[in-house]
C-alpha atoms as a PDB file:
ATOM      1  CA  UNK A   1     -12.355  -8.151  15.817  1.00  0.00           C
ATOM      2  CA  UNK A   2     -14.228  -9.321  12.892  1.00  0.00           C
ATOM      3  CA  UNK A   3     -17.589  -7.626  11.752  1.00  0.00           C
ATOM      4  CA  UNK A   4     -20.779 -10.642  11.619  1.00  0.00           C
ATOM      5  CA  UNK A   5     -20.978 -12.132   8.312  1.00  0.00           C
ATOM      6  CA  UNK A   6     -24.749 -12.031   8.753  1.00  0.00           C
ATOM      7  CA  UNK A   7     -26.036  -8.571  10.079  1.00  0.00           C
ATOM      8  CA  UNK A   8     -29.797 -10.142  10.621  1.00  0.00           C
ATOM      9  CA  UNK A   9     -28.264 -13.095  13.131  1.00  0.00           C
ATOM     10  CA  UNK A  10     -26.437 -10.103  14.648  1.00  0.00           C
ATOM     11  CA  UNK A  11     -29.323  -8.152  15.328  1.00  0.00           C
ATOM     12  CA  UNK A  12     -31.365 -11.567  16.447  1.00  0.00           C
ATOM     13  CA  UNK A  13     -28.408 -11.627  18.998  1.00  0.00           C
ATOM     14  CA  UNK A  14     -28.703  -8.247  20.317  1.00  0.00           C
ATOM     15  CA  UNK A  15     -32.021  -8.512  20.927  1.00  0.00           C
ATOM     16  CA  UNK A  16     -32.175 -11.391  22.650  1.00  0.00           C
ATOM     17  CA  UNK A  17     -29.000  -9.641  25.135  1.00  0.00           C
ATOM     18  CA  UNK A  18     -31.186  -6.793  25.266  1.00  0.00           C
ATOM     19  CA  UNK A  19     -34.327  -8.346  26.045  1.00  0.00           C
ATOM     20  CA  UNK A  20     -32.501 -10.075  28.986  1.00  0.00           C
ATOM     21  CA  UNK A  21     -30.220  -7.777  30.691  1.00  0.00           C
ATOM     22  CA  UNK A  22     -31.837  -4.357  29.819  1.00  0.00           C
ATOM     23  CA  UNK A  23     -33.825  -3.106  33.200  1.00  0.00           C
ATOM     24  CA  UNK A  24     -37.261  -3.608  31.645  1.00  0.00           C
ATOM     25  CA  UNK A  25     -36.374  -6.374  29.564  1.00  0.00           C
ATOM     26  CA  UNK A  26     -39.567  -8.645  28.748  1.00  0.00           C
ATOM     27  CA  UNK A  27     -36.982 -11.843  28.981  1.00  0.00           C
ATOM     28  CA  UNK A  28     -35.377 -10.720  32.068  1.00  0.00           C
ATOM     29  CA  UNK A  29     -35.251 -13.146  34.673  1.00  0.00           C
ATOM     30  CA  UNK A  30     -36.414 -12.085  38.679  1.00  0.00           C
ATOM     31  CA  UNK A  31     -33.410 -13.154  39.817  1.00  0.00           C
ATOM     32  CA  UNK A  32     -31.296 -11.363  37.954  1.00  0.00           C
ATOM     33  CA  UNK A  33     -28.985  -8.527  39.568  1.00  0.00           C
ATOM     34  CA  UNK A  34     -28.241  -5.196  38.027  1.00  0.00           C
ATOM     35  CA  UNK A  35     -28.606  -4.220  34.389  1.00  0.00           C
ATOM     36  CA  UNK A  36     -27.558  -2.824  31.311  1.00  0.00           C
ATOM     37  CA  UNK A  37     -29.124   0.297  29.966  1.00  0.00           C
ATOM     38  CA  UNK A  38     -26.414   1.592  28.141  1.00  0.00           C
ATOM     39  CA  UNK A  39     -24.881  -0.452  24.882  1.00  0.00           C
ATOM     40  CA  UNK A  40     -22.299   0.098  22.918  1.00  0.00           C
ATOM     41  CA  UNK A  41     -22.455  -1.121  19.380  1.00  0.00           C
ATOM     42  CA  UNK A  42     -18.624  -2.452  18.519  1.00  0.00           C
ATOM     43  CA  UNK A  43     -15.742  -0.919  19.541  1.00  0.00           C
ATOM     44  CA  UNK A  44     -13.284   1.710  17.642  1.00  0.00           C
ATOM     45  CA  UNK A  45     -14.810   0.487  13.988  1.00  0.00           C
ATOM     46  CA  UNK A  46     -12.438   2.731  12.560  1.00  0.00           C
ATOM     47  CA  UNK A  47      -9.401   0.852  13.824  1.00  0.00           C
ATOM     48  CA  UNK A  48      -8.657  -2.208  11.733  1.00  0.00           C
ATOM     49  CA  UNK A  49      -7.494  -3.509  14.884  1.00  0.00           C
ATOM     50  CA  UNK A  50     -11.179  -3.920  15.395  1.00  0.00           C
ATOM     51  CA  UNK A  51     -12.982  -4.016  12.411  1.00  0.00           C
ATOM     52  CA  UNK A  52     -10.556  -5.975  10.258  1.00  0.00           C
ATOM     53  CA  UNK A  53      -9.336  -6.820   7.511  1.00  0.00           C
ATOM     54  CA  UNK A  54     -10.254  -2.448   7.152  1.00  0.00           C
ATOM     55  CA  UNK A  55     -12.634  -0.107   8.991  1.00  0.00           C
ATOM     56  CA  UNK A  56     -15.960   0.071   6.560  1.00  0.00           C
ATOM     57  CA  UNK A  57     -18.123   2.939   6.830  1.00  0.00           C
ATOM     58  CA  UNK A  58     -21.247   1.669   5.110  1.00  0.00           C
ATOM     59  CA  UNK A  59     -20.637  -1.460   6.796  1.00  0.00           C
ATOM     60  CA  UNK A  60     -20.801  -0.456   9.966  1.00  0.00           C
ATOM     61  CA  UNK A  61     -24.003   2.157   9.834  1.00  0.00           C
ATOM     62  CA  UNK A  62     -25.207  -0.810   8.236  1.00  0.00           C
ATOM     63  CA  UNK A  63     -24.441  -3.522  11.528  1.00  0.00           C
ATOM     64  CA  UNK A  64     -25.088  -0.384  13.915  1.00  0.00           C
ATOM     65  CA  UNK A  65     -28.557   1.115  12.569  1.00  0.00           C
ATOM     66  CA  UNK A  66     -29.180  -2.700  12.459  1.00  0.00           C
ATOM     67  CA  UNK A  67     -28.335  -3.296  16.091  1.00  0.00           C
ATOM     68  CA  UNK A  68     -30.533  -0.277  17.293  1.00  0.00           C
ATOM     69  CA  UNK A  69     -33.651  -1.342  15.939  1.00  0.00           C
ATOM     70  CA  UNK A  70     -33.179  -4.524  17.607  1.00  0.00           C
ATOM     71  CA  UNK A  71     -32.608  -3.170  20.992  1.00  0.00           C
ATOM     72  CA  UNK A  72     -35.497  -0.565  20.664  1.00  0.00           C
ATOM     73  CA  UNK A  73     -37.735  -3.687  19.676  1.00  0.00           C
ATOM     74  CA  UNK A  74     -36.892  -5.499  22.827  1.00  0.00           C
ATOM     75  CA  UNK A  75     -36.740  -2.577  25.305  1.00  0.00           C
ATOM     76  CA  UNK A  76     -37.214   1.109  25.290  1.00  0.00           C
ATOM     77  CA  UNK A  77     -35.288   4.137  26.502  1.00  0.00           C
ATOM     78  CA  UNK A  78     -32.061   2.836  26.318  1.00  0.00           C
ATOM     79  CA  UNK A  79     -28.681   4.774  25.420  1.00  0.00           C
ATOM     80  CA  UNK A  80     -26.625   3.314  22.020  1.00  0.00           C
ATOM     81  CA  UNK A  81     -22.817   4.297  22.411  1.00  0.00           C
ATOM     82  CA  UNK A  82     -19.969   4.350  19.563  1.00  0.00           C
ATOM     83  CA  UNK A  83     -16.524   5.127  20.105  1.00  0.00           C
ATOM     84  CA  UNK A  84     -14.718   6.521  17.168  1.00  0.00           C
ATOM     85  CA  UNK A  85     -11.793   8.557  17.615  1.00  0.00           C
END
């Protein structure tokens, strides 16, 4: 519910999950099962129910176009999802 204080350990995050669980991740384990190809960066962050203490515009384009690079560095052709309403 609250937005990362640091946007670049956010992104180092993201691209670690997506290096891992996306299908043609280059950290992906054999073993693994299934995948994630789709990723949704946060959820509702114009509900201060999730982005508290107030939804943030700038903010947010900021943590999302942050978040997208990352995942296109680790893997390509996957889908980035937001949910406003």
């Amino acid at each position: 519910h609250l937005p990362p204080r640091n946007i670049a350990d956010y992104a180092t995050f993201v691209r670690a999950a997506a290096a891992r669980y996306a299908p043609h991740g280059p950290s992906r384990p054999a073993s693994l099962t299934g995948s994630v190809s789709n990723w949704e960066i946060w959820n509702e962050p114009n509900f201060d129910r999730f982005w508290r203490p107030k939804p943030n515009p700038e903010a947010y384009m900021a943590l999302a176009k942050s978040a997208a690079e990352a995942i296109r560095k680790a893997t390509a052709g996957e889908t980035l999802v937001t949910r406003i309403e």
